[in-house]
C-alpha atoms as a PDB file:
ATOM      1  CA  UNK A   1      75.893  83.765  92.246  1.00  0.00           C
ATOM      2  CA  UNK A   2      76.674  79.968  92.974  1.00  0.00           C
ATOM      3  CA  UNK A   3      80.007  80.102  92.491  1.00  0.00           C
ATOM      4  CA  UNK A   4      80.558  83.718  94.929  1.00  0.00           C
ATOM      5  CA  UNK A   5      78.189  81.282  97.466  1.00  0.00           C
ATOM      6  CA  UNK A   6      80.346  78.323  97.410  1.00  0.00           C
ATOM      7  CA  UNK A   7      83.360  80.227  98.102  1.00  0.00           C
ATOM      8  CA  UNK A   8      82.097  81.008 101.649  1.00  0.00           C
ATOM      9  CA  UNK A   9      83.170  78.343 104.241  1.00  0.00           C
ATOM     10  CA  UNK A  10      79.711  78.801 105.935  1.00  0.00           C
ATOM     11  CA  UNK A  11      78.132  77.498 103.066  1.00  0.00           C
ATOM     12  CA  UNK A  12      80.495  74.148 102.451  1.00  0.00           C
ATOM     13  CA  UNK A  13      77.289  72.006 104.403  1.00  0.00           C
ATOM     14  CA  UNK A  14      75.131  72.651 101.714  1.00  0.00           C
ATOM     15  CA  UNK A  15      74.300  70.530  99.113  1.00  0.00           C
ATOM     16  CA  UNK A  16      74.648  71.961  95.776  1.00  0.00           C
ATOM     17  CA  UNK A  17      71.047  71.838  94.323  1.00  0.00           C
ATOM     18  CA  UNK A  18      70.307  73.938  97.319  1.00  0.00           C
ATOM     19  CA  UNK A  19      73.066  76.369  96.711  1.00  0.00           C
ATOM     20  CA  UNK A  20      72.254  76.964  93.704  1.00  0.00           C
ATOM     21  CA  UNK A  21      68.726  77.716  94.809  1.00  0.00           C
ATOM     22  CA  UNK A  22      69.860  79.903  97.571  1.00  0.00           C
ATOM     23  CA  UNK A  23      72.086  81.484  94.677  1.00  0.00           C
ATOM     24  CA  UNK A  24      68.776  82.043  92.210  1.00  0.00           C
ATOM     25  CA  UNK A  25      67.422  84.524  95.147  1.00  0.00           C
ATOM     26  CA  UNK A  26      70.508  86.265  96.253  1.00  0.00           C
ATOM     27  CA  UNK A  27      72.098  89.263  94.171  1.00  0.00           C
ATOM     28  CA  UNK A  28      75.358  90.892  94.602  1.00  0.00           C
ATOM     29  CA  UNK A  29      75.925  94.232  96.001  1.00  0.00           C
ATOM     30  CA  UNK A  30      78.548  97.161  96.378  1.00  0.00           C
ATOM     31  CA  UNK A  31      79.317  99.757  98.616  1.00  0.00           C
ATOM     32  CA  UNK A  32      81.692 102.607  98.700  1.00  0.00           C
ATOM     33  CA  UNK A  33      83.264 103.745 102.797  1.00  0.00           C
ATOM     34  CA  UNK A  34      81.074 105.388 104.501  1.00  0.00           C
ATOM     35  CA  UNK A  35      77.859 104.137 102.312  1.00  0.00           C
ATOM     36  CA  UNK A  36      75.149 102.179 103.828  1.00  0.00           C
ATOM     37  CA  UNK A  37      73.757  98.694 103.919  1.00  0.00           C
ATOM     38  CA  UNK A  38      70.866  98.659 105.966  1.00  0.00           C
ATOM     39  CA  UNK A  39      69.571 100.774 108.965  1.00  0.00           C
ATOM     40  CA  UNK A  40      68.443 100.517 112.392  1.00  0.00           C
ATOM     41  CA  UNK A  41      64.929 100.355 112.700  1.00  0.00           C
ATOM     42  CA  UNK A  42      64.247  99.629 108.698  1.00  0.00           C
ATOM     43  CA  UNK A  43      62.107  95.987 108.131  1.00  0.00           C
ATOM     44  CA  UNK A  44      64.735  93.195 108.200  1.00  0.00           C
ATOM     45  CA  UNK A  45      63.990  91.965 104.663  1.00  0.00           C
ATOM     46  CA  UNK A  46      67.261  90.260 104.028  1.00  0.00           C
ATOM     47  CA  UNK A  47      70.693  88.375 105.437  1.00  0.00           C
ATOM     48  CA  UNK A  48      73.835  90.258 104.577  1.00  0.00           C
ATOM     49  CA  UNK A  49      76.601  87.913 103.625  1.00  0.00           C
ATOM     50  CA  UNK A  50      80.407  90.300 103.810  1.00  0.00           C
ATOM     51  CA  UNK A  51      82.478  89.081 100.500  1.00  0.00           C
ATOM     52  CA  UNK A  52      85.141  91.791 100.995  1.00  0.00           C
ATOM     53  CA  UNK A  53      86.044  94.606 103.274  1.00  0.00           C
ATOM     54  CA  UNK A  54      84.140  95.428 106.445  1.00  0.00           C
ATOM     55  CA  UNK A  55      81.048  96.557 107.886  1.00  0.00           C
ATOM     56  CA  UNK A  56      80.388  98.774 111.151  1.00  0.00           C
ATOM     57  CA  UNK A  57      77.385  97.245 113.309  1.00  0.00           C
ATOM     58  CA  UNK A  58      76.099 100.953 114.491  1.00  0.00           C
ATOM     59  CA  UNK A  59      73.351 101.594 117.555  1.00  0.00           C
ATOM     60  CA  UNK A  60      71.861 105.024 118.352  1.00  0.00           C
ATOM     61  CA  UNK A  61      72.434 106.061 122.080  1.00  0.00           C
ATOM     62  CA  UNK A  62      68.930 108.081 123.406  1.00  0.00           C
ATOM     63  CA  UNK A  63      70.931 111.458 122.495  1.00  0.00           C
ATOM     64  CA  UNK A  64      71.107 110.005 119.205  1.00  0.00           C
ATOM     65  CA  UNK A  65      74.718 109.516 118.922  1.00  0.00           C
ATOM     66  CA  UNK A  66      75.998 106.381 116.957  1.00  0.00           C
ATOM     67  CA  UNK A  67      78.005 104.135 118.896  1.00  0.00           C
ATOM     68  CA  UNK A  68      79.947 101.152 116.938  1.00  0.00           C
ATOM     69  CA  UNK A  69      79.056  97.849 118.811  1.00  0.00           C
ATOM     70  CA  UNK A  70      80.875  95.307 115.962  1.00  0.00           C
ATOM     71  CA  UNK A  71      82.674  95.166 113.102  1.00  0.00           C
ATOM     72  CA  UNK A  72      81.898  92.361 110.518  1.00  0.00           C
ATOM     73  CA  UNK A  73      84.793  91.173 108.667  1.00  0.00           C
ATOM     74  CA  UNK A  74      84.545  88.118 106.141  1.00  0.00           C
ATOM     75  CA  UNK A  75      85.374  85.905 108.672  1.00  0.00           C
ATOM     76  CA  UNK A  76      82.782  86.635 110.580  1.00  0.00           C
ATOM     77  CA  UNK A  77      80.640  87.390 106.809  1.00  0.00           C
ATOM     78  CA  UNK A  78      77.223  87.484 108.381  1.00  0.00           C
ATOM     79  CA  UNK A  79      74.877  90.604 109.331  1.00  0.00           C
ATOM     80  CA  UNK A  80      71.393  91.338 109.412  1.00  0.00           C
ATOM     81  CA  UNK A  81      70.069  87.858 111.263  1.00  0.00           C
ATOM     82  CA  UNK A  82      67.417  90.239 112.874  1.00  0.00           C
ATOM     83  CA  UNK A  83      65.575  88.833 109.578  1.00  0.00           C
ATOM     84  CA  UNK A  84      65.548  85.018 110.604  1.00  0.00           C
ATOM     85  CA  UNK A  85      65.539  85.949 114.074  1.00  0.00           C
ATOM     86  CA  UNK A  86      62.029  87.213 113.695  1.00  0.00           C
ATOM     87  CA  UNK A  87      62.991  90.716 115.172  1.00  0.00           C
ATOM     88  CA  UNK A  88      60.817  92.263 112.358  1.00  0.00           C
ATOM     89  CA  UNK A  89      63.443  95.273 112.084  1.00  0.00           C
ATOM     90  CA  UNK A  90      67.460  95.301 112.454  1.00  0.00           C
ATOM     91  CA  UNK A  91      68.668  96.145 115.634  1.00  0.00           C
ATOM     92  CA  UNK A  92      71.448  98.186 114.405  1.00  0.00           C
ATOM     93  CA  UNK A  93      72.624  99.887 111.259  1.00  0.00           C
ATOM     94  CA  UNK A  94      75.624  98.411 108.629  1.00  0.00           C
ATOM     95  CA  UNK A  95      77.931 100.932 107.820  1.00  0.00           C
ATOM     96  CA  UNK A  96      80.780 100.116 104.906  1.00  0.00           C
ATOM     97  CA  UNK A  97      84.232 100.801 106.900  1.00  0.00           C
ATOM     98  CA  UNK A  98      85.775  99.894 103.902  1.00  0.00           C
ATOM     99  CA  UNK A  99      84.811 100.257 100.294  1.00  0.00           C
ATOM    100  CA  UNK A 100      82.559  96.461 100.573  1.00  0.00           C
ATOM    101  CA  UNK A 101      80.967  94.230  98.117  1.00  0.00           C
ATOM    102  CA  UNK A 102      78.193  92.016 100.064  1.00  0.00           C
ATOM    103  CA  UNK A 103      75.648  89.757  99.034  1.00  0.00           C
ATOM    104  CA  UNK A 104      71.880  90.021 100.146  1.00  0.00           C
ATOM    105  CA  UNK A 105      69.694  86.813 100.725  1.00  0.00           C
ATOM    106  CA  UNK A 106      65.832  87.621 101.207  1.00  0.00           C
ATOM    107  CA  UNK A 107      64.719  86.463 104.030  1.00  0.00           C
ATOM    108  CA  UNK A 108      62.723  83.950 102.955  1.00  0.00           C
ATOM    109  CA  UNK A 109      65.894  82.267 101.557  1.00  0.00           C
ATOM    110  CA  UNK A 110      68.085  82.021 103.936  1.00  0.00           C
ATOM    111  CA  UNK A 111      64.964  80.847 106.656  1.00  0.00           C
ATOM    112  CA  UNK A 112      64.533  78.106 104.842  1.00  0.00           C
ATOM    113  CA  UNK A 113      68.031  76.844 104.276  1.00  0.00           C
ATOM    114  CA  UNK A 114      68.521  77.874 108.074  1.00  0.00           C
ATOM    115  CA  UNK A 115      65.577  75.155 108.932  1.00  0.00           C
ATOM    116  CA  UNK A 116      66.474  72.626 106.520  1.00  0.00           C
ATOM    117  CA  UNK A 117      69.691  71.822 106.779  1.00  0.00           C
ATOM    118  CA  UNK A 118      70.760  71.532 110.370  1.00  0.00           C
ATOM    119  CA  UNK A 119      74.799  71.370 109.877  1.00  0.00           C
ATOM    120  CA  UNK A 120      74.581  74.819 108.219  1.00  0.00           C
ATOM    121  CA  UNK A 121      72.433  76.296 111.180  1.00  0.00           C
ATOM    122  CA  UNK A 122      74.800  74.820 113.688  1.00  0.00           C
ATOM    123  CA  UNK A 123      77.790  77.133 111.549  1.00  0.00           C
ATOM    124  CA  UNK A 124      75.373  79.848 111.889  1.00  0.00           C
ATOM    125  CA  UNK A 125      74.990  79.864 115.379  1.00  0.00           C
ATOM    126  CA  UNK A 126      78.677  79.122 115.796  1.00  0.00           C
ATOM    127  CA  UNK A 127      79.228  82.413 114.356  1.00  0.00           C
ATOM    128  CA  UNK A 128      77.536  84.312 116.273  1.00  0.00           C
ATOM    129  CA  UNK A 129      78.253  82.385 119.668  1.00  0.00           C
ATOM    130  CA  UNK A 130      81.554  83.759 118.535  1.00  0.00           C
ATOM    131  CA  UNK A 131      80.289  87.353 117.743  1.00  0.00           C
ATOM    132  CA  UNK A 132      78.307  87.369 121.559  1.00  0.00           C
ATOM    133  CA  UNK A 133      81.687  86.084 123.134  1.00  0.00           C
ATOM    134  CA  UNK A 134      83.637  89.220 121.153  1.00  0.00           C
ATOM    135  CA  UNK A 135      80.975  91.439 122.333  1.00  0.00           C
ATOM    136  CA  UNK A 136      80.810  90.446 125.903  1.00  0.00           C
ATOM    137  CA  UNK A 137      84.650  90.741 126.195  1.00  0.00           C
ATOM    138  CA  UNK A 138      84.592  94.254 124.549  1.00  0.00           C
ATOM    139  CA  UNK A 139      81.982  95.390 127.232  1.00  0.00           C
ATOM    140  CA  UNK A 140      84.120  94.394 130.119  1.00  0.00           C
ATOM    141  CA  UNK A 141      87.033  95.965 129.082  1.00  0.00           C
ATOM    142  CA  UNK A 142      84.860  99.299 128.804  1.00  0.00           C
ATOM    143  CA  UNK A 143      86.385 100.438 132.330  1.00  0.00           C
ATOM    144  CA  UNK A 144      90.165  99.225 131.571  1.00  0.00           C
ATOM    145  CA  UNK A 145      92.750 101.237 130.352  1.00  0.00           C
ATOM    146  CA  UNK A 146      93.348 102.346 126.690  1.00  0.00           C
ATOM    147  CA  UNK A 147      96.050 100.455 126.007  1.00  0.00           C
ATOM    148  CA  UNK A 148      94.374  97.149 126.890  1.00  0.00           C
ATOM    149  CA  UNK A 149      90.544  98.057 124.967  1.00  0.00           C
ATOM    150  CA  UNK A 150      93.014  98.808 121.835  1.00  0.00           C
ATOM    151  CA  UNK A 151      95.020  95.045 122.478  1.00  0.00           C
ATOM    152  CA  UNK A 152      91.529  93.202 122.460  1.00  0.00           C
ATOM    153  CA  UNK A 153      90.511  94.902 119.275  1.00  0.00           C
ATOM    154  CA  UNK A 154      93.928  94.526 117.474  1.00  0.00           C
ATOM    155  CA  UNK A 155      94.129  91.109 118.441  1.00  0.00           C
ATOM    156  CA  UNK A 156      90.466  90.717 117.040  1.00  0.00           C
ATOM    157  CA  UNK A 157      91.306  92.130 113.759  1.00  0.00           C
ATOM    158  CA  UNK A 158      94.627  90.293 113.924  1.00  0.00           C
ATOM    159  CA  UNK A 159      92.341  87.064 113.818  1.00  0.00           C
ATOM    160  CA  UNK A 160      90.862  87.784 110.839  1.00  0.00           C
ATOM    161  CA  UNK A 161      93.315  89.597 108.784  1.00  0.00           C
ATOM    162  CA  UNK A 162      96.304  88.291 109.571  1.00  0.00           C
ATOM    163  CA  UNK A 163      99.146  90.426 111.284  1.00  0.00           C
ATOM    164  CA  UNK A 164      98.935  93.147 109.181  1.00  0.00           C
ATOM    165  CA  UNK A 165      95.795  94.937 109.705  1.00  0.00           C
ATOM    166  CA  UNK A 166      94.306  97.603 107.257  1.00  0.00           C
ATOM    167  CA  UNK A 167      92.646 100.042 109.747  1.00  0.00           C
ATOM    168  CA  UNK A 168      93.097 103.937 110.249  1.00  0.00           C
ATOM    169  CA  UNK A 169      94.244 105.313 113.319  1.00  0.00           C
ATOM    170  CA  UNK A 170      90.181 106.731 113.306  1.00  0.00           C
ATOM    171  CA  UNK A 171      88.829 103.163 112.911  1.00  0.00           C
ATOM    172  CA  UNK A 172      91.030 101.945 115.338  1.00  0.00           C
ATOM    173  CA  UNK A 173      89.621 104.473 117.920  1.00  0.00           C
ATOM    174  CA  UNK A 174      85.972 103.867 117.113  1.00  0.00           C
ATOM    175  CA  UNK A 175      85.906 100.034 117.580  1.00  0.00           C
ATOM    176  CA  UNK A 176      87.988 101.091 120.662  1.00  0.00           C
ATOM    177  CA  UNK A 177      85.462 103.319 122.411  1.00  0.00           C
ATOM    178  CA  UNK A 178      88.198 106.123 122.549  1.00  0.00           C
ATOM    179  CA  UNK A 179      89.082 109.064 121.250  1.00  0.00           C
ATOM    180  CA  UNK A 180      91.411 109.423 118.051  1.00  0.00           C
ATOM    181  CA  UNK A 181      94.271 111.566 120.436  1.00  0.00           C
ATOM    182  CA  UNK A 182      94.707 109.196 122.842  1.00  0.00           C
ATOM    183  CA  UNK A 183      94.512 105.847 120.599  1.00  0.00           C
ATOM    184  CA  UNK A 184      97.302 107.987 118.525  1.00  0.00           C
ATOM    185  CA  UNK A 185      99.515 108.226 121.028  1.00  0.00           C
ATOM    186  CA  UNK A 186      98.704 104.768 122.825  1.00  0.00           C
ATOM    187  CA  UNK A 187      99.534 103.184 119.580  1.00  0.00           C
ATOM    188  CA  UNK A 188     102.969 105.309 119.418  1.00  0.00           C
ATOM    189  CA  UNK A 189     103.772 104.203 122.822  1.00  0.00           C
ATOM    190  CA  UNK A 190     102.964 100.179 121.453  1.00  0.00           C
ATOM    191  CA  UNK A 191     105.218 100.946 118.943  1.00  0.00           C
ATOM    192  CA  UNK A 192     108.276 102.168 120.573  1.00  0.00           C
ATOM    193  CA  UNK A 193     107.764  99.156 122.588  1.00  0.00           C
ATOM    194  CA  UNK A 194     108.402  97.286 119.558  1.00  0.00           C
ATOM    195  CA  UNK A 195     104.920  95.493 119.085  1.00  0.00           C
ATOM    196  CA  UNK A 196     103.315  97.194 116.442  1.00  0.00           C
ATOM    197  CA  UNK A 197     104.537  98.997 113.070  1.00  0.00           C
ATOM    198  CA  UNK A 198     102.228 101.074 111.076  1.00  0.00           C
ATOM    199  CA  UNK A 199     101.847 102.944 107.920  1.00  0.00           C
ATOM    200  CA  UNK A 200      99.725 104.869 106.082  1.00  0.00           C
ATOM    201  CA  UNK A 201      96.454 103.134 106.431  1.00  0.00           C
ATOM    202  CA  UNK A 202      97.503  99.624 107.922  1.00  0.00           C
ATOM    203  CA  UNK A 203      98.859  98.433 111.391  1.00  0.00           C
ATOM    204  CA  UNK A 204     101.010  95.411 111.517  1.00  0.00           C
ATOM    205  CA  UNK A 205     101.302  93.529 114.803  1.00  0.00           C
ATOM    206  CA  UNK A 206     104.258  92.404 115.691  1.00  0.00           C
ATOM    207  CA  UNK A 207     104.450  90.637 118.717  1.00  0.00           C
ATOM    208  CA  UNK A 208     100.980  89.413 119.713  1.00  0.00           C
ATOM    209  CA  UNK A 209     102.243  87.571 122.758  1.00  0.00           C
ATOM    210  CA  UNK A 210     102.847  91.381 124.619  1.00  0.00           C
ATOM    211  CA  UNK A 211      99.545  92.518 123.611  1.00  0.00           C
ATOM    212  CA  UNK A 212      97.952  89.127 125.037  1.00  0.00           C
ATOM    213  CA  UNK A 213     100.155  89.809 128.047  1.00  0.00           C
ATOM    214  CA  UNK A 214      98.480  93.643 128.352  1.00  0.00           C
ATOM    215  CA  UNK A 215      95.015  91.654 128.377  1.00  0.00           C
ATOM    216  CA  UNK A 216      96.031  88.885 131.064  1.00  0.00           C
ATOM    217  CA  UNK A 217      97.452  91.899 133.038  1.00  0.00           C
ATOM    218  CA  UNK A 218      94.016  93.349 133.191  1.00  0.00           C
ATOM    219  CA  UNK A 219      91.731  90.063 134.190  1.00  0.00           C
ATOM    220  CA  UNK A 220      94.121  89.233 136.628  1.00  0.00           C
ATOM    221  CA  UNK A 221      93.722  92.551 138.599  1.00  0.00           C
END
């Protein structure tokens, strides 16, 4: 498990001996789509580290109705901090969007590398000062047009993927907030523009700078 530990940037801080000890507790995991990692409301036993693929953050609205608030990709690798955050239970479910292998830290584990070594806490908040700033920018596009909710999130995506992006026109529309008809034809329209291309499976950006533009369009108004 060292060697699956050390390959994670977040963990390049650490000194080995600790590694390794982090590595004795953790265990390796796999998930098909659709299969899940934790849920909301279950004791927050462990840290979730994303290896490969990605993993739907998912809240129940009072009707009951789950509403994606994040996706975790291996950049951003982490989920489940509700377990060193002292929450007691996860605030959300983790949902494979992909066919995922992740690795689970107790608790206990990760806590104590979290206190101990101060450069690695410092990448762990970093993380999710990034994840609150992703959030916080999805909620206040909530009221703009499709077009420009779909931008933020391809240009999200784009960061960690790279330009080409493998995400169904379904996914697409659920980290959106819209419905599958209208992301389908907003992402038509994109691509008779000429920035985007897509296949089966997999969206390709190709001109970033006109989706940033559709973004800039909205703050400024």
């Amino acid at each position: 498990m060292y060697t699956h530990l050390a390959a994670i940037p977040l963990f390049r801080a650490v000194p080995e001996d600790e590694l390794r000890s982090l590595g004795d507790a953790a265990e390796l995991r796999w998930f098909h789509k659709g299969e899940t990692l934790f849920s909301e409301g279950d004791p927050a036993e462990a840290v979730w580290l994303i290896k490969h693929g990605w993993v739907y953050l998912l809240r129940r609205t009072p009707q009951g109705i789950p509403v994606t608030i994040f996706t975790v990709t291996p950049e951003e690798v982490l989920c489940g901090f509700s377990a060193v955050a002292g929450q007691g239970a996860y605030y959300a479910s983790a949902v494979a969007a992909t066919d995922t292998t992740a690795i689970r830290v107790p608790e206990a584990a990760f806590s104590q590398l979290f206190r101990s070594e101060p450069a690695f806490a410092a990448a762990v908040l970093a993380i999710y000062h990034t994840r609150m700033r992703h959030m916080a920018e999805a909620i206040s596009l909530a009221p703009a047009p499709v077009e420009q909710r779909l931008a933020h999130t391809l240009l999200r995506l784009k960061a960690s993927f790279g330009k080409t992006i493998p995400v169904t026109h379904k996914e697409l529309a659920r980290m959106a907030g819209t419905r599958l008809e209208t992301s389908i034809r907003t992402i038509a329209r994109m691509k008779r523009r000429g920035w985007l291309r897509s296949s089966r499976g997999q969206i390709t950006v190709l001109n970033p700078n006109r989706l940033k533009a559709s973004l800039r369009n909205h703050n400024h108004r």
